[in-house]
Protein backbone atom coordinates (compact mmCIF):
# COMPACT_ATOMS: atom_id res chain seq x y z
CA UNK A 1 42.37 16.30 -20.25
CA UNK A 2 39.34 14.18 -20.79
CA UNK A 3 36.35 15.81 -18.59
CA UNK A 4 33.16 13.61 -17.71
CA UNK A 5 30.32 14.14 -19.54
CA UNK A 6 27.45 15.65 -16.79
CA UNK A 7 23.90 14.51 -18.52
CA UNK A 8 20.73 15.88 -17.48
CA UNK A 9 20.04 12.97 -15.02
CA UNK A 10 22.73 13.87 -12.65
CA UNK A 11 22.05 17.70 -12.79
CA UNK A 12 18.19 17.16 -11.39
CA UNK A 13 19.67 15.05 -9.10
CA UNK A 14 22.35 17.77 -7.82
CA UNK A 15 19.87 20.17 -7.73
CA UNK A 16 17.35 18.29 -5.53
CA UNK A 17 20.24 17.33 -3.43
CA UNK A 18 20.92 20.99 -2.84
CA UNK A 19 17.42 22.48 -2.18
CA UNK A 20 15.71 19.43 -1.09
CA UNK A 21 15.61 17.70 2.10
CA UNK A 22 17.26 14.19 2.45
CA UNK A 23 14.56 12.38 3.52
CA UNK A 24 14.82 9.71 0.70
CA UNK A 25 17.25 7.73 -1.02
CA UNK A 26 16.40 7.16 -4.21
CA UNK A 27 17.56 4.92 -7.29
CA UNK A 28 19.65 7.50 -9.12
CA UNK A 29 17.27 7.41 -12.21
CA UNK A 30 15.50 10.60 -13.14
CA UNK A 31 12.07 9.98 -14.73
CA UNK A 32 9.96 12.28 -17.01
CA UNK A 33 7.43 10.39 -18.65
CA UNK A 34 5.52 7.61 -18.03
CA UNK A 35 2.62 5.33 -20.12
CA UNK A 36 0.61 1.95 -18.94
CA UNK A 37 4.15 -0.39 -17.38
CA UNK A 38 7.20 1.86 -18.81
CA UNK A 39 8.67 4.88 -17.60
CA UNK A 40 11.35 7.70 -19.33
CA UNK A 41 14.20 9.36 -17.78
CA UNK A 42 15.64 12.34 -19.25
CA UNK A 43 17.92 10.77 -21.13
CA UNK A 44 14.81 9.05 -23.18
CA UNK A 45 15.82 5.35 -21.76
CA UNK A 46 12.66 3.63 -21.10
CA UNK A 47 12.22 0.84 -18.65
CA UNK A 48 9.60 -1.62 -17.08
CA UNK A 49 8.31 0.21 -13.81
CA UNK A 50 8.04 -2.80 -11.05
CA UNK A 51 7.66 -0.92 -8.06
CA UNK A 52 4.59 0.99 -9.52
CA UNK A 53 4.88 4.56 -6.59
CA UNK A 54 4.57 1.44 -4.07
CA UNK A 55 1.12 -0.03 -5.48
CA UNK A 56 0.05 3.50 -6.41
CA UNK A 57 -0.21 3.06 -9.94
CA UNK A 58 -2.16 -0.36 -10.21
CA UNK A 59 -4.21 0.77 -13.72
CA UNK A 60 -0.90 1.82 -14.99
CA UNK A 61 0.77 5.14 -15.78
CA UNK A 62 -1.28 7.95 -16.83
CA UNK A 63 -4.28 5.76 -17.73
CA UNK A 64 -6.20 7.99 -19.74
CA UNK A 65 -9.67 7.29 -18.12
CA UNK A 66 -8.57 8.43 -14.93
CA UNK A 67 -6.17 11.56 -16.60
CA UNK A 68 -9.44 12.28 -18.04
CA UNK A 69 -11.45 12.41 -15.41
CA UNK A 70 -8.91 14.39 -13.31
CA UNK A 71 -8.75 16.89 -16.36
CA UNK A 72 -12.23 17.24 -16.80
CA UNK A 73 -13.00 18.37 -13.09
CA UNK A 74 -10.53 20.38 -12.62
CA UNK A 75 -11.29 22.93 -15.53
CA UNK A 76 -14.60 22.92 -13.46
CA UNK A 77 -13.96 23.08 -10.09
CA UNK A 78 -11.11 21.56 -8.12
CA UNK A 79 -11.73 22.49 -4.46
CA UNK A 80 -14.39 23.93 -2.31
CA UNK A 81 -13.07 22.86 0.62
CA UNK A 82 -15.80 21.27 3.25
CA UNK A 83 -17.42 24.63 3.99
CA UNK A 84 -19.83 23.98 1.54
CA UNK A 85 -21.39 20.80 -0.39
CA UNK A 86 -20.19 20.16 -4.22
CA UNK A 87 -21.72 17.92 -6.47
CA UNK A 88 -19.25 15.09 -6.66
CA UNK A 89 -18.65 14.74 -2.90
CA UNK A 90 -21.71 12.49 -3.07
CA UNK A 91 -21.98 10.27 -6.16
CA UNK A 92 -17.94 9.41 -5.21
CA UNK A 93 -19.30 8.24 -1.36
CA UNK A 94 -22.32 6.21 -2.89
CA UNK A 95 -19.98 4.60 -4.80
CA UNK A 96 -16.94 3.77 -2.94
CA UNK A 97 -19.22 2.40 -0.53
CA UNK A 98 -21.21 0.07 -2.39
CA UNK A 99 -18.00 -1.03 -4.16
CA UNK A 100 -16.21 -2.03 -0.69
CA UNK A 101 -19.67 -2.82 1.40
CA UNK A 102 -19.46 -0.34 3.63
CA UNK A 103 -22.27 1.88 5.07
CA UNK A 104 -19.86 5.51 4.89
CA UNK A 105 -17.04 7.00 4.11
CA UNK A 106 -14.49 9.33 5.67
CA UNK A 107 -12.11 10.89 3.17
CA UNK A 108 -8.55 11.84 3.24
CA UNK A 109 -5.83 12.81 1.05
CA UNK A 110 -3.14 10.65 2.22
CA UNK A 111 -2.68 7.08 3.43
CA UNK A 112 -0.54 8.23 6.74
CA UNK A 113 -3.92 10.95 7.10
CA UNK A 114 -6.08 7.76 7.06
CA UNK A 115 -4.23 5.35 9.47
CA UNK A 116 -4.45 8.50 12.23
CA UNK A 117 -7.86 9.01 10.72
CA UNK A 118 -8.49 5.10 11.86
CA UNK A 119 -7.09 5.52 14.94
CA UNK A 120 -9.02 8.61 16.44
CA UNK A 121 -12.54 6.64 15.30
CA UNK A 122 -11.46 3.42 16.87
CA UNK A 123 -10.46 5.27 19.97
CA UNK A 124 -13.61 7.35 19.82
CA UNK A 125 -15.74 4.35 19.27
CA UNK A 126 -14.09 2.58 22.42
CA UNK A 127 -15.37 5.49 24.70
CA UNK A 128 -18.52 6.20 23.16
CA UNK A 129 -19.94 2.56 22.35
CA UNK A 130 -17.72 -0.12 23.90
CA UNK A 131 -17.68 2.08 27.52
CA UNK A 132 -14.00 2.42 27.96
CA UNK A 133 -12.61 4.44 30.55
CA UNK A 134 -11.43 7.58 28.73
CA UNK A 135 -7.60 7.92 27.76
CA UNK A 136 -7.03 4.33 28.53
CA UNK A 137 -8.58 2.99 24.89
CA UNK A 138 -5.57 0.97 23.25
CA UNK A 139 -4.62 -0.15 19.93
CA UNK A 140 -2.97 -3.67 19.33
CA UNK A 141 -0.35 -3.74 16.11
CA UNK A 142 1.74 -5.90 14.81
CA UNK A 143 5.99 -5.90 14.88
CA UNK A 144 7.64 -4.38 12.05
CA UNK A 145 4.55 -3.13 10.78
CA UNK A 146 4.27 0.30 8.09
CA UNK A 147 1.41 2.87 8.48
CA UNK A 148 3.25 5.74 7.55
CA UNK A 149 5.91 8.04 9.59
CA UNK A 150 3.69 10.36 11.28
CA UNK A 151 4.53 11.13 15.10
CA UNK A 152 1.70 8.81 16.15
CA UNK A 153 2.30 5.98 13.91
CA UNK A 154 6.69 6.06 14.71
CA UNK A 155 5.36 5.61 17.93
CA UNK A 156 4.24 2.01 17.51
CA UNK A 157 7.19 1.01 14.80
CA UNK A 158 10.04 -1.06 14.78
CA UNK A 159 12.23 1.15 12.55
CA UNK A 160 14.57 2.82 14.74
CA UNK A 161 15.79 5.15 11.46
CA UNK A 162 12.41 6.40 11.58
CA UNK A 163 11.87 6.70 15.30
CA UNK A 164 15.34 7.62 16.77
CA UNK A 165 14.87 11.67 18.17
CA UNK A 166 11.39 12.25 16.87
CA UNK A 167 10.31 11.28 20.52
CA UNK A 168 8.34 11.71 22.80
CA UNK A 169 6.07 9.09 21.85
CA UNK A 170 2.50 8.42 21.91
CA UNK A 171 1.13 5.85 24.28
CA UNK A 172 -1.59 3.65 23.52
CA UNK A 173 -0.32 0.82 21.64
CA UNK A 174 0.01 -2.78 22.12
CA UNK A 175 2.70 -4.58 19.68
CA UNK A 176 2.77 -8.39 18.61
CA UNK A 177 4.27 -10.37 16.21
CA UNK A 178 2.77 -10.84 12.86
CA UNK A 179 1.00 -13.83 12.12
CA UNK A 180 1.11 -14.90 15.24
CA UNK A 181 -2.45 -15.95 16.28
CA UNK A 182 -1.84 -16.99 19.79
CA UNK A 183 0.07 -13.59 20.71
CA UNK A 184 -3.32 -11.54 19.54
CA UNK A 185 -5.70 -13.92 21.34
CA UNK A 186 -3.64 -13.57 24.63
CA UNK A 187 -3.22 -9.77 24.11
CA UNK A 188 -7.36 -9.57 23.78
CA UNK A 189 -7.55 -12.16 26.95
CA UNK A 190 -5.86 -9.74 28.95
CA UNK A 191 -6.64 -6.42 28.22
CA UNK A 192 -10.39 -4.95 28.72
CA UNK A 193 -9.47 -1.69 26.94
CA UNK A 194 -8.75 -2.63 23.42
CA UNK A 195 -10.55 -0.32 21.05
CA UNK A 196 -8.91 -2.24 17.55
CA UNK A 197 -6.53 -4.23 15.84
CA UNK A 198 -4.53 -2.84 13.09
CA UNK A 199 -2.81 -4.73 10.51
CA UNK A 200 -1.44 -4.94 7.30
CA UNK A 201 -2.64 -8.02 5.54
CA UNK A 202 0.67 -8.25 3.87
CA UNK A 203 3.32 -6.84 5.25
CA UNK A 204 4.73 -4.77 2.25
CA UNK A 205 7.75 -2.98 4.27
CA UNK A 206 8.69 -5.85 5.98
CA UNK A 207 9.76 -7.24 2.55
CA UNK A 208 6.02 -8.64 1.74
CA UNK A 209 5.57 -10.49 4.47
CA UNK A 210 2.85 -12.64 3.85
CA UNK A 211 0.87 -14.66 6.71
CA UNK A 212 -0.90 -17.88 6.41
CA UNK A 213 -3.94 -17.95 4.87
CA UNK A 214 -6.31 -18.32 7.41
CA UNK A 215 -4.64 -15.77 9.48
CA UNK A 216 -6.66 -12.71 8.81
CA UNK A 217 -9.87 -14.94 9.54
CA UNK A 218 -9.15 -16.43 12.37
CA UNK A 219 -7.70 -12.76 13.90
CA UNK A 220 -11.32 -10.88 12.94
CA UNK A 221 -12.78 -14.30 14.71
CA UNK A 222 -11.47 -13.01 17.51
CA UNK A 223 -12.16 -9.55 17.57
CA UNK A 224 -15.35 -10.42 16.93
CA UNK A 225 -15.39 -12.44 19.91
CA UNK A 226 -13.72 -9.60 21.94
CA UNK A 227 -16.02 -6.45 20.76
CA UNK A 228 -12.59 -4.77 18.87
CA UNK A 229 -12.31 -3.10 16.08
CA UNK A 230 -10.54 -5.39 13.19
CA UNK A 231 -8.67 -2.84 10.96
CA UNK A 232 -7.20 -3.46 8.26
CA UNK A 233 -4.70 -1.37 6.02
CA UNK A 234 -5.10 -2.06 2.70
CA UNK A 235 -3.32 0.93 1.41
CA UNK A 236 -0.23 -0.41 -0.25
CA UNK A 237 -2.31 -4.69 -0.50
CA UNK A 238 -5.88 -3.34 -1.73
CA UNK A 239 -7.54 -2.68 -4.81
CA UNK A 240 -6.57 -5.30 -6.63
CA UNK A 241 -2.78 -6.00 -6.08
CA UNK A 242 -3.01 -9.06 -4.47
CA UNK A 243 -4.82 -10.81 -6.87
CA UNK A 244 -7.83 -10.10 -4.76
CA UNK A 245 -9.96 -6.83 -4.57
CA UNK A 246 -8.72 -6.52 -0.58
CA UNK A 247 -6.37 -8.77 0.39
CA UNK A 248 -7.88 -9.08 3.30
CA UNK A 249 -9.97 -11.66 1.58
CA UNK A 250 -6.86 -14.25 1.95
CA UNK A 251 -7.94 -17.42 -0.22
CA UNK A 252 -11.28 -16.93 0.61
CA UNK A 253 -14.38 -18.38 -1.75
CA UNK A 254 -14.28 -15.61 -3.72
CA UNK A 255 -11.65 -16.60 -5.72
CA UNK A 256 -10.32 -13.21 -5.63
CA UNK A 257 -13.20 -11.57 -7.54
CA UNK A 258 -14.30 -9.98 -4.22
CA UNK A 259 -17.33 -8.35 -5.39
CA UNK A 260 -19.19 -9.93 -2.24
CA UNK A 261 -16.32 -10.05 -0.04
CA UNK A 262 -16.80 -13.45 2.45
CA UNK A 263 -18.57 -12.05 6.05
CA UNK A 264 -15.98 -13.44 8.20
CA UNK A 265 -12.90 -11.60 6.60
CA UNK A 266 -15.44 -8.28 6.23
CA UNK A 267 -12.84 -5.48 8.55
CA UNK A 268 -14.78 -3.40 10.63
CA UNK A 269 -12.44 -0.22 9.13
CA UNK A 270 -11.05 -0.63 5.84
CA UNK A 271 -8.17 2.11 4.95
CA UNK A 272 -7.62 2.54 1.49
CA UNK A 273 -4.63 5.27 -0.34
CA UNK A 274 -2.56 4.76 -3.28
CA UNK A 275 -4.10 3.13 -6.34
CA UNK A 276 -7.75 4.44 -5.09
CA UNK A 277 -6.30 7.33 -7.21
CA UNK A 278 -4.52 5.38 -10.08
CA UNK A 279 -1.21 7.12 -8.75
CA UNK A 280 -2.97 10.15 -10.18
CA UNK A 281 -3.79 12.81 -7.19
CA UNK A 282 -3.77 12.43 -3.57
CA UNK A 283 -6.73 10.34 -2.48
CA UNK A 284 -7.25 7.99 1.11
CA UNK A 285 -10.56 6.66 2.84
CA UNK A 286 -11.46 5.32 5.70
CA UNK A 287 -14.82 3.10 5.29
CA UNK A 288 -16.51 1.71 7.65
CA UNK A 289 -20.72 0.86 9.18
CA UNK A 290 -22.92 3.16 10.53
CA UNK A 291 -22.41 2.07 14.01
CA UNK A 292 -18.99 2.71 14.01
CA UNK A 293 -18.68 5.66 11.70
CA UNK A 294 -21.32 7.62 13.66
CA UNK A 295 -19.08 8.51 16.56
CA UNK A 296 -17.72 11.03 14.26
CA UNK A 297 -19.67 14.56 14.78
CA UNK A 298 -18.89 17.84 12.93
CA UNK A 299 -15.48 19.44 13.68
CA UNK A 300 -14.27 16.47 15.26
CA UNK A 301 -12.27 15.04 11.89
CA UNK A 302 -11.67 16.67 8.56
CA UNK A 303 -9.01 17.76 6.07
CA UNK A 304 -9.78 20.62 3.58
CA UNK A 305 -8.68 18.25 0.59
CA UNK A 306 -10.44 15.59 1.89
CA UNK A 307 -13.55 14.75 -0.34
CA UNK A 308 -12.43 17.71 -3.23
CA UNK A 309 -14.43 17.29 -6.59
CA UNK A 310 -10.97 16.36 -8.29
CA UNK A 311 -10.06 13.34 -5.83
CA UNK A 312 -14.39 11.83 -6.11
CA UNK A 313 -13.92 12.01 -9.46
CA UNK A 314 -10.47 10.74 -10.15
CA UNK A 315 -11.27 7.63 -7.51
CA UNK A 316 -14.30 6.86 -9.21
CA UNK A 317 -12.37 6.56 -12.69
CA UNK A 318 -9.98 4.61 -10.78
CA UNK A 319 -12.18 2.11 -9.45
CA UNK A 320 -14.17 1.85 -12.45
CA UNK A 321 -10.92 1.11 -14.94
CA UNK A 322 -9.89 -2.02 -12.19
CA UNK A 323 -13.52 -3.68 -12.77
CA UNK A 324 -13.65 -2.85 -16.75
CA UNK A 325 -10.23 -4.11 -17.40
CA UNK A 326 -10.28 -6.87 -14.54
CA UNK A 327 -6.74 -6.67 -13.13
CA UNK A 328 -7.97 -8.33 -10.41
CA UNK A 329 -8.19 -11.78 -12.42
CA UNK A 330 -4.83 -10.29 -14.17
CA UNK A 331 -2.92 -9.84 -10.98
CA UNK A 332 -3.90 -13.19 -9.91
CA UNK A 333 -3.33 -15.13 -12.98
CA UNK A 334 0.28 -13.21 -13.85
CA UNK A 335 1.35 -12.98 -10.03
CA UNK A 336 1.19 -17.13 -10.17
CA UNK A 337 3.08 -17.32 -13.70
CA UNK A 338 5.73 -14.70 -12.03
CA UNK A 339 6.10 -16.82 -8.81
CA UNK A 340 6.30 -20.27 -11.05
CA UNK A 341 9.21 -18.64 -13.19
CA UNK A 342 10.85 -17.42 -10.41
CA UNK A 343 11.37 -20.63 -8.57
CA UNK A 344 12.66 -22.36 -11.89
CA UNK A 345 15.43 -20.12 -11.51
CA UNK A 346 15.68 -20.08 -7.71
CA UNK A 347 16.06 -24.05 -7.27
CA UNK A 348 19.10 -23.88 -8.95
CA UNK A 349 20.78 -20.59 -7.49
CA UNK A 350 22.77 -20.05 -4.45
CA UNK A 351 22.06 -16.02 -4.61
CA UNK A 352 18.39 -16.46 -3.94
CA UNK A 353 16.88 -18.05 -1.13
CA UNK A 354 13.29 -17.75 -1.67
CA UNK A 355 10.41 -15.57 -4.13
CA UNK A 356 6.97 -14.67 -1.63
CA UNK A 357 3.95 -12.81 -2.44
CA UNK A 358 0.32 -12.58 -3.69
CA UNK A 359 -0.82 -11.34 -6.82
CA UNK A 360 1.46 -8.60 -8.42
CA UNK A 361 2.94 -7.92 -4.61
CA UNK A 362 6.00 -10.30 -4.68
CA UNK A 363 9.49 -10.04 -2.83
CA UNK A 364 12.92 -12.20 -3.40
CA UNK A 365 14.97 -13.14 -0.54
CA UNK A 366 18.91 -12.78 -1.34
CA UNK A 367 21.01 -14.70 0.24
CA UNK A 368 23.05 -12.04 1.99
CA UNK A 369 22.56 -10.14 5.28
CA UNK A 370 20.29 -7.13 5.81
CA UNK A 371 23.94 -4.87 6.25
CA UNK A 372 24.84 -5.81 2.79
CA UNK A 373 24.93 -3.88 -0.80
CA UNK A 374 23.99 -6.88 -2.88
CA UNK A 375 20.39 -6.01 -3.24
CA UNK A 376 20.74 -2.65 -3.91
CA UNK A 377 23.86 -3.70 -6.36
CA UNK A 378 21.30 -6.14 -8.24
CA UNK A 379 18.47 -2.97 -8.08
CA UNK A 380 21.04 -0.80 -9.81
CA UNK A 381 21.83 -3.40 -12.80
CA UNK A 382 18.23 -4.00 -12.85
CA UNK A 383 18.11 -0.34 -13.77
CA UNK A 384 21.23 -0.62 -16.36
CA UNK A 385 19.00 -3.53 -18.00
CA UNK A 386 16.05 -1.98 -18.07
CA UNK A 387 13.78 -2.64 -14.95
CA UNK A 388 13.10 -0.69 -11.97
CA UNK A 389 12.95 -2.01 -8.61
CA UNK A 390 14.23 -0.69 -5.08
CA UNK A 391 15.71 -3.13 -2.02
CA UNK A 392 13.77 -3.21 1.41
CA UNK A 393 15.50 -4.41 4.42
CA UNK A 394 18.56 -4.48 3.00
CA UNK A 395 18.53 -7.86 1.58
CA UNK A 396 15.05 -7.94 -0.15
CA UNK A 397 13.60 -6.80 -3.62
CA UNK A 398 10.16 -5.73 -3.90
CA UNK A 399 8.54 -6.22 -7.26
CA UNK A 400 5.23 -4.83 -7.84
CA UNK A 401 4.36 -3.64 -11.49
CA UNK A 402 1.21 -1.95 -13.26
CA UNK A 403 -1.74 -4.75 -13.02
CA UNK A 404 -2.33 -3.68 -16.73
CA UNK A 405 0.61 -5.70 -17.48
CA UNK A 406 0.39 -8.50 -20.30
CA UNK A 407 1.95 -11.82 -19.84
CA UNK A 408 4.60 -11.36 -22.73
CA UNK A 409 5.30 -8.12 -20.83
CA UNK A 410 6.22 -10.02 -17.72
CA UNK A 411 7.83 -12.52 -18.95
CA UNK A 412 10.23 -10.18 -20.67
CA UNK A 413 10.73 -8.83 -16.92
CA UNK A 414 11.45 -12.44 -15.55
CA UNK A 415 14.12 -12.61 -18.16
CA UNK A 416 15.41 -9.14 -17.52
CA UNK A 417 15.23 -10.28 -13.72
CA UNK A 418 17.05 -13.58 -14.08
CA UNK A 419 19.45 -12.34 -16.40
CA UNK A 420 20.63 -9.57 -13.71
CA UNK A 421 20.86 -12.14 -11.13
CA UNK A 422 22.68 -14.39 -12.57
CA UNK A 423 25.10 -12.08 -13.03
CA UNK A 424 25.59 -11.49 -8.92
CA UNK A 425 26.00 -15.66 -8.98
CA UNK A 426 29.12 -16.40 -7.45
């Protein structure tokens, strides 16, 4: 009797599936190690990460500036919570600030901690400075937006998987659709109470849905206009991913460099998460000016993480490593050659409709419907050839590698990419 082989891979994965909740569906790949754009699984097979913890690790897998940094702190001291001052706290704030323009910080752990942390200041801020009746401050978001799965944020989604029995929900929440200028300036026309508009620059759930490029503009134009909060989330689109140091920026005359970011497309909140920690440790902000920021008093907001030695120092090797070793002019440069390769193959395929993105944040259309396997079919021989990506929306592949990525090393993915695909060609 010939028995199947069981190999290390599909023992961890048993044995999460038996102790660990099933809130995920992952690739079946088990990975172990990981260095700069290439990841290990048990089995030793190494492949080209392209999904990169969803924009987490921007300066690549265990960069060892940042490892280095973490290491260093935390064989000195790793947490005193915010009882007491420690001597990082401060040096990290100076300089997160000065690097986005921002008067002060707030600092979290996670990015879903700093979209709620967002919320309560905008709300707080309505009341306090813009003289809204209390309890009747609301929010305006976008459709199919992604801010995390917490109780408050399901409450404004579109994803019925992630809202479906987790009610009741909380009120005060206006939705439009994306990039859709019209629907915000009527919602702003008509409503007295809104404290702030939250949005995603890119859509990076909604299968990178990116807006026009004067969209983000012309939307703080008008909450300028209106005295509300523009917010933007920038946790999965900022710090460097798009080709830009915010995305936020759009095509402004920057050019993407973004060390003076253009006034006009300046949020009011910024919320950063992810690659603020290299993919590292657990680290989320929320920046914003003094006369916004202030409405926060002592025991109003706080986190014991939030602000450890470990995360100011691992942000500030983070944020240091994207300037030294610009990926912001490499996400730019090798997002464009990635999009121009693409459509060489797309103009003469029937399987894909369409490549979108910015930067290193880039999506393919297939040509299927969102209730079909294809795209997690091509995902999987993706994986057999080498390259790791995951489907979103059923019928669209994210692909969003390390921004320490060389061109050779993409191009090899395009192949890799094209190759797959082409085998799915009917």
């Amino acid at each position: 009797m010939h028995l199947e082989k069981v190999t290390a891979s599909d023992q961890a994965i048993k044995l999460e599936d038996k102790h660990g909740a099933h809130n995920y569906h992952p690739l079946p790949v088990v990975l172990s190690k990981g260095k700069g754009v290439h990841v290990w699984d048990v089995e030793n097979k190494k492949y080209y990460d392209f999904l990169s913890a969803y924009s987490a690790v921007n300066q690549g897998h265990c960069h060892p500036k940042i490892v280095g940094a973490m290491h260093e702190q935390a064989s000195t001291l790793a947490l005193t919570s915010r009882a007491f001052h420690n001597d990082i706290l401060g040096p990290y704030e100076k300089y997160v600030t000065e690097y986005f323009n921002f008067d002060k910080v707030l600092p979290m752990n996670t990015g879903a901690e700093a979209v709620e942390t967002a919320i309560k200041i905008a709300r707080k801020w309505a009341y306090e400075k813009k003289g809204v009746e209390e309890h009747q401050a609301q929010i305006i978001v976008c459709e199919n937006n992604f801010h995390g799965r917490t109780t408050t944020v399901i409450s404004f989604s579109n994803d019925e998987n992630a809202r479906k029995n987790f009610g009741p929900y909380t009120p005060g929440f206006i939705k439009i659709p994306y990039n859709d200028i019209d629907a915000l300036k009527d919602a702003l026309a008509s409503n007295d109470n809104i404290a702030g508009f939250l949005v995603e620059p890119i859509q990076g759930e909604a299968g990178v849905y990116t807006p026009a490029d004067d969209y983000m503009q012309k939307a703080k134009e008008l909450c300028n206009a209106n005295n509300v909060l523009f917010i933007a989330d920038e946790i999965q689109t900022g710090i460097a991913r798009t080709g830009a140091l915010l995305a936020v920026c759009g095509k402004c005359s920057c050019q993407g460099h973004c060390e003076q970011q253009a006034t006009y497309s300046k949020p009011d909140m910024l919320i950063l998460g992810k690659a603020l920690s290299g993919g590292n440790y657990p680290v989320s902000a929320v920046l914003a000016d003094n006369e916004v920021m202030n409405v926060i008093k002592p025991g109003q907001h706080g986190s014991t993480f939030g602000g450890n030695p470990v995360a100011g120092a691992v942000a500030i090797a983070a944020l240091e490593v994207v300037k030294d070793e610009n990926l912001i002019q490499n996400a730019r440069k090798l997002g464009d050659l990635f999009r121009s390769e693409l459509n060489k193959y797309i103009e003469q395929s029937d399987l894909v409709s369409l490549v979108r993105g910015r930067g290193l944040l880039n999506a393919i259309v297939i040509n299927d419907s969102e209730e079909s396997t294809t795209a997690w079919d091509i995902c999987m021989a993706l994986r057999d050839n080498g390259l790791l990506a995951k489907p979103t929306h059923g019928n669209i592949i994210r692909f969003a590698p390390p921004l320490v990525m060389t061109e050779a090393e993409l191009l090899d993915c395009v192949s890799i990419i094209v190759k797959t695909l082409k085998q799915f060609e009917k």
